[in-house]
Protein backbone atom coordinates (compact mmCIF):
# COMPACT_ATOMS: atom_id res chain seq x y z
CA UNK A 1 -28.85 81.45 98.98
CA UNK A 2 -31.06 78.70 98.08
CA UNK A 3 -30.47 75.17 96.68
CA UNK A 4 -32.04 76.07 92.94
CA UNK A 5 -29.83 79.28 92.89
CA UNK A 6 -26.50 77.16 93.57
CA UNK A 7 -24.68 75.81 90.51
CA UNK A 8 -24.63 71.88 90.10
CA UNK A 9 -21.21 69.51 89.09
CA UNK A 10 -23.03 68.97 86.22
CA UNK A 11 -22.64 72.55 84.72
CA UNK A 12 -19.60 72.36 85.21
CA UNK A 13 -18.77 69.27 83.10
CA UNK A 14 -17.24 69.85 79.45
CA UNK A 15 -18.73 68.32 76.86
CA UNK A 16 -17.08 64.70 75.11
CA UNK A 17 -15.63 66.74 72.59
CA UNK A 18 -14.41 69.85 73.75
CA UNK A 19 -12.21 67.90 77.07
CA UNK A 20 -8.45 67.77 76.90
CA UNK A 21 -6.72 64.53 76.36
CA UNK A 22 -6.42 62.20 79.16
CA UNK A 23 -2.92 62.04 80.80
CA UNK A 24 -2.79 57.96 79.30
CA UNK A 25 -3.69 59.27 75.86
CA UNK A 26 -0.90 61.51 76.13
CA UNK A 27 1.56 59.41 77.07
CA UNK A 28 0.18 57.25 74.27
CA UNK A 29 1.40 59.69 71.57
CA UNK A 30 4.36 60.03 72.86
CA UNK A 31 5.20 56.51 72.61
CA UNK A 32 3.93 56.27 69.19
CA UNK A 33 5.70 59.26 68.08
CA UNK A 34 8.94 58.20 69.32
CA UNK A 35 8.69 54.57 67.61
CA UNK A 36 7.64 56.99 64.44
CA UNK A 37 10.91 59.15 65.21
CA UNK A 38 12.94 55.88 65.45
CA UNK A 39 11.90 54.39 62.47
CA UNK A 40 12.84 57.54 60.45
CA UNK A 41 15.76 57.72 61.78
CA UNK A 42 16.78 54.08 60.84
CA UNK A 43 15.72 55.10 57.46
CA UNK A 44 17.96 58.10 57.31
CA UNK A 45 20.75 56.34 57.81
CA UNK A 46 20.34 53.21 55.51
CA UNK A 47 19.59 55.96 53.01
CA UNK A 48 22.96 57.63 53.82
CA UNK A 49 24.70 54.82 53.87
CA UNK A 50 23.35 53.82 50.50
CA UNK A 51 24.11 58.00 49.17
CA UNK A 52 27.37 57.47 50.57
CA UNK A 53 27.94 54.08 48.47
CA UNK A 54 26.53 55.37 45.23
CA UNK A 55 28.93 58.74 45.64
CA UNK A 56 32.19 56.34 46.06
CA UNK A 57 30.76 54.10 43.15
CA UNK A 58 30.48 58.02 40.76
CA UNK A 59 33.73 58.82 41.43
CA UNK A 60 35.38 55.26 40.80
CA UNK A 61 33.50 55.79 37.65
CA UNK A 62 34.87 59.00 37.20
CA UNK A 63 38.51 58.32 37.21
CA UNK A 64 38.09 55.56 35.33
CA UNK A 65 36.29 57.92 33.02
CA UNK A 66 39.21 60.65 33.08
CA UNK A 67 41.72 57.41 32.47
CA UNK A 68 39.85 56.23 29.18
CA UNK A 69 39.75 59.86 27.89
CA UNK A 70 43.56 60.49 28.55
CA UNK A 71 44.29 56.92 26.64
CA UNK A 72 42.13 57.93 24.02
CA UNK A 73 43.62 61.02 23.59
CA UNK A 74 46.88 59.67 23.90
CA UNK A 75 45.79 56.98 20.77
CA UNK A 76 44.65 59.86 18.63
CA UNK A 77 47.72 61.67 19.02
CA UNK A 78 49.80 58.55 17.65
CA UNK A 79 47.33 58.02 15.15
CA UNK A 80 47.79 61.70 13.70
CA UNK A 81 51.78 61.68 14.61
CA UNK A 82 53.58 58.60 15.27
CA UNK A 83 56.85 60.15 15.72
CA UNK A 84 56.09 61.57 18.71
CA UNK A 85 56.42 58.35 21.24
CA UNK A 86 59.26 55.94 21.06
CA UNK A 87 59.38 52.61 21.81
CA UNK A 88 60.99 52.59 24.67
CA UNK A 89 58.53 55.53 26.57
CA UNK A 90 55.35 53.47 25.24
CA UNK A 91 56.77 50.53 26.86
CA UNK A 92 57.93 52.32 30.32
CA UNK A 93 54.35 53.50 30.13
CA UNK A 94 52.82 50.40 29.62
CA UNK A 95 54.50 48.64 32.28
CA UNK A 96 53.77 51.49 35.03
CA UNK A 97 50.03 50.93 34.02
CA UNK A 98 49.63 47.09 33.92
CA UNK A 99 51.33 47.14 37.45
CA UNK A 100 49.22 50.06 38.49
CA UNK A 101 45.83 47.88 37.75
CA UNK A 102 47.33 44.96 39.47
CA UNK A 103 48.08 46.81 42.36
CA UNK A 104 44.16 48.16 42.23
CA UNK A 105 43.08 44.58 41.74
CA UNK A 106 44.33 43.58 44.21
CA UNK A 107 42.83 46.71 46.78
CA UNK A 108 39.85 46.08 45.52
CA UNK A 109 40.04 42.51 46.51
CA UNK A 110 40.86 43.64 50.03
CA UNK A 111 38.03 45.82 50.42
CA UNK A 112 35.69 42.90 50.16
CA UNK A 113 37.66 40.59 52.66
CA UNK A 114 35.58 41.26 56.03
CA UNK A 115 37.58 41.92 58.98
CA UNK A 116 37.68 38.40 61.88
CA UNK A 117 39.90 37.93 64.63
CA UNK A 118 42.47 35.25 64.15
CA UNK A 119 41.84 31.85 64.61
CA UNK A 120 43.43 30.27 67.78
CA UNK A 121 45.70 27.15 67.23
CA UNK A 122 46.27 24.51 69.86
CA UNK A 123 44.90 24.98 73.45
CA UNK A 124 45.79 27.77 75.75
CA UNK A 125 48.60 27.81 78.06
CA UNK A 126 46.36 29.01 81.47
């Protein structure tokens, strides 16, 4: 076989833009697509966190909804018949509900005090 017959390296050789990725160019996207996957994932959850929120906040809103409608209801009927309630159930009632919103003052005050370990008084004993 002679020399001009023999292929050369050169045929061989792909051109720029049909070669695979280098091994460093791979690793490349990988790294970029797992700060990518990171990120979103972050996102996810201060977007849960904030669904999760704004679900407790609809359904505080909701029983205070169903509350007003009950007391409204309960107004109309007096309105239309006054006989129906006597003094001393309205006050019973009353009572039962003014305690009822003090006692869910006062949760709601809790929920916002964060949670800290006790303060240490005097020196320690070891």
């Amino acid at each position: 076989m002679e020399a001009s017959e023999r292929d050369s390296t050169q045929d061989w050789l792909l051109p720029e833009s049909a070669r695979p990725p280098l091994l460093s160019e791979l690793e490349a996207r990988i790294d970029e697509a797992v700060v990518t996957a990171r990120a979103s994932e972050e996102a996810v959850t201060t977007i849960g966190t904030a669904a999760l929120d704004a679900a407790e906040q609809a359904r505080r809103a909701a029983g205070i909804a169903v509350r007003a409608a009950a007391t409204a209801l309960d107004a109309q009927r007096r309105v239309t018949n006054p006989d129906l309630v006597t003094d001393g159930e309205d006050d019973s009632l009353r009572n039962f509900t003014e305690r009822a919103d003090r006692i869910a003052q006062r949760l709601r005050k809790l929920e916002r005090v964060p949670i800290s370990a006790p303060e240490r008084i005097g020196k320690s004993q070891f």
